[in-house]
C-alpha atoms as a PDB file:
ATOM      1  CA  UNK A   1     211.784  26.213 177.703  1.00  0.00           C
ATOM      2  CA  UNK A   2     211.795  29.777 177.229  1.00  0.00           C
ATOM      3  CA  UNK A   3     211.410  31.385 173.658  1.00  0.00           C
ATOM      4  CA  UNK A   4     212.023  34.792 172.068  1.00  0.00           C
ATOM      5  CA  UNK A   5     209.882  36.478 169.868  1.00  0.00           C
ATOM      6  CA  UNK A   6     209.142  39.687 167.838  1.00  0.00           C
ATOM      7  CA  UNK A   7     206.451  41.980 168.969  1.00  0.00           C
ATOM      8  CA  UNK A   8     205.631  44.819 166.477  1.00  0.00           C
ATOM      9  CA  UNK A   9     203.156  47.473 168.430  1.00  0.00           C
ATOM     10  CA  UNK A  10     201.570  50.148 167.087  1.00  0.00           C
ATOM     11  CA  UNK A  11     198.913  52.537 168.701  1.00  0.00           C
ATOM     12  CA  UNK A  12     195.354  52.743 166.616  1.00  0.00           C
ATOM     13  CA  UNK A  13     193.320  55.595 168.997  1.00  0.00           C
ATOM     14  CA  UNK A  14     193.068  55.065 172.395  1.00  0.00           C
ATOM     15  CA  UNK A  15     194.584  51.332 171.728  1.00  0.00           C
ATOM     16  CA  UNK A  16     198.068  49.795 171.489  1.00  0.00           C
ATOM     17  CA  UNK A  17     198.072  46.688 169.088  1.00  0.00           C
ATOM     18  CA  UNK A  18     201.138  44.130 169.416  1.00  0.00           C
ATOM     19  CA  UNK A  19     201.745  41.521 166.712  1.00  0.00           C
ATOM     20  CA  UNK A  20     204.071  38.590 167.052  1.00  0.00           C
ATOM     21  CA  UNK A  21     205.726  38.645 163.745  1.00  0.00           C
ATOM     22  CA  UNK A  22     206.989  34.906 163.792  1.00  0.00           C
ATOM     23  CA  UNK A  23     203.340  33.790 164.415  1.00  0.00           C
ATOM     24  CA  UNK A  24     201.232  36.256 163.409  1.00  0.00           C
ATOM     25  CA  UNK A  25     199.202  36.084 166.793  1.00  0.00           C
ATOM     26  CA  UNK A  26     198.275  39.556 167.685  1.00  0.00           C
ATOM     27  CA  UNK A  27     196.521  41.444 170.689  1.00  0.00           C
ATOM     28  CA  UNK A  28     195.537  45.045 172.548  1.00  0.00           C
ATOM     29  CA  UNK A  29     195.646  46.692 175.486  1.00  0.00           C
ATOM     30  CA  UNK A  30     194.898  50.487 176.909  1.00  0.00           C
ATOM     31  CA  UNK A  31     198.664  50.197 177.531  1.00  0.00           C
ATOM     32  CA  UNK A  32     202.009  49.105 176.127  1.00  0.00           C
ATOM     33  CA  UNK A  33     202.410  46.904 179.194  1.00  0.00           C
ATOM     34  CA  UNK A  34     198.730  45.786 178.802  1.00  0.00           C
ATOM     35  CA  UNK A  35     199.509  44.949 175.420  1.00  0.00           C
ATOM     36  CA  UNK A  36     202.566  42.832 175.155  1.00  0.00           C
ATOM     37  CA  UNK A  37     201.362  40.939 178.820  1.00  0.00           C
ATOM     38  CA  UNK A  38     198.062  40.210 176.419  1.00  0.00           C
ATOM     39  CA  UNK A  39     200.170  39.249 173.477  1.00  0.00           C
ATOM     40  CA  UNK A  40     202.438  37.056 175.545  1.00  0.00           C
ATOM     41  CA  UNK A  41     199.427  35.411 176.664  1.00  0.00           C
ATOM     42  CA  UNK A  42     197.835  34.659 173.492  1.00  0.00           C
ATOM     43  CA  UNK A  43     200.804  33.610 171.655  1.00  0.00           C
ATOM     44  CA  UNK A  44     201.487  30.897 174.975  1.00  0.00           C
ATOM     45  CA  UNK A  45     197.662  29.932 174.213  1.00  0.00           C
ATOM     46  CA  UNK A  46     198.500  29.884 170.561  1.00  0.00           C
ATOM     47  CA  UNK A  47     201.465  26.920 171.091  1.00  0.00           C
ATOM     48  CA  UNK A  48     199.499  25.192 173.918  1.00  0.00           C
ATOM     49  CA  UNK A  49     196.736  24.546 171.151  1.00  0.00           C
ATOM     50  CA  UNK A  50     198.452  25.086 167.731  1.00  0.00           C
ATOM     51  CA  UNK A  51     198.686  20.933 166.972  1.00  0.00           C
ATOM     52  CA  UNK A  52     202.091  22.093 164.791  1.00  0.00           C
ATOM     53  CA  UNK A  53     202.571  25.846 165.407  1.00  0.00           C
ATOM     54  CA  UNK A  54     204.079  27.535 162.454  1.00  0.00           C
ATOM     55  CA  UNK A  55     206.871  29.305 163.034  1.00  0.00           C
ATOM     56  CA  UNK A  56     208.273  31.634 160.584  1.00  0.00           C
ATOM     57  CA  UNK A  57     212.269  32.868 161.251  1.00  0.00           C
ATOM     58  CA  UNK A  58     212.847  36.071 162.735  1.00  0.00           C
ATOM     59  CA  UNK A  59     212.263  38.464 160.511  1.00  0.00           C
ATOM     60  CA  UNK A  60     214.528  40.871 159.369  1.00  0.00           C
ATOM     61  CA  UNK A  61     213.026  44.560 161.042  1.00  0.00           C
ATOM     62  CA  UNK A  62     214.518  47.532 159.726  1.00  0.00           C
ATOM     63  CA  UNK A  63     213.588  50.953 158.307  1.00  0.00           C
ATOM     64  CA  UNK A  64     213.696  52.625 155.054  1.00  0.00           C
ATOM     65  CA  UNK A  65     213.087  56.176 153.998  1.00  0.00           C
ATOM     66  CA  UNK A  66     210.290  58.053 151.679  1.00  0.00           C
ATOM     67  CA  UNK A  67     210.650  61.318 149.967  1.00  0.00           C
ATOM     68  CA  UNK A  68     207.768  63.389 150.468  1.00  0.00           C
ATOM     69  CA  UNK A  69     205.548  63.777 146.910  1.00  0.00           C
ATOM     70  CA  UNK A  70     205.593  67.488 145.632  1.00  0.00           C
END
């Protein structure tokens, strides 16, 4: 059975982090490719071993704005 998921990925240094937001499983890699392969890896880890893996809904991703502060 094949599943989606949401990835989040965000780059801290010379690193790119991905988080599955459903799960909250994250991982790294020196790539974006690297990243999600290693995040698509732990999160099939994660539901091999999770006895009842919790799965939050898809959350709702969007974007909002910010004035700048004077």
């Amino acid at each position: 059975m094949v599943r989606t998921f949401t990835a989040a990925v965000h780059r801290e240094d010379d690193w790119y982090v991905a988080r599955c937001l459903e799960l909250d499983v994250a991982s790294q890699g020196e790539t974006l490719d690297d990243a999600m392969a290693n995040l698509r890896e732990a999160v099939e880890v994660y539901l091999e071993e999770a006895s009842e893996p919790s799965i939050e809904a898809t959350p709702l991703v969007t974007s909002f704005q910010v004035e700048k502060a004077a």
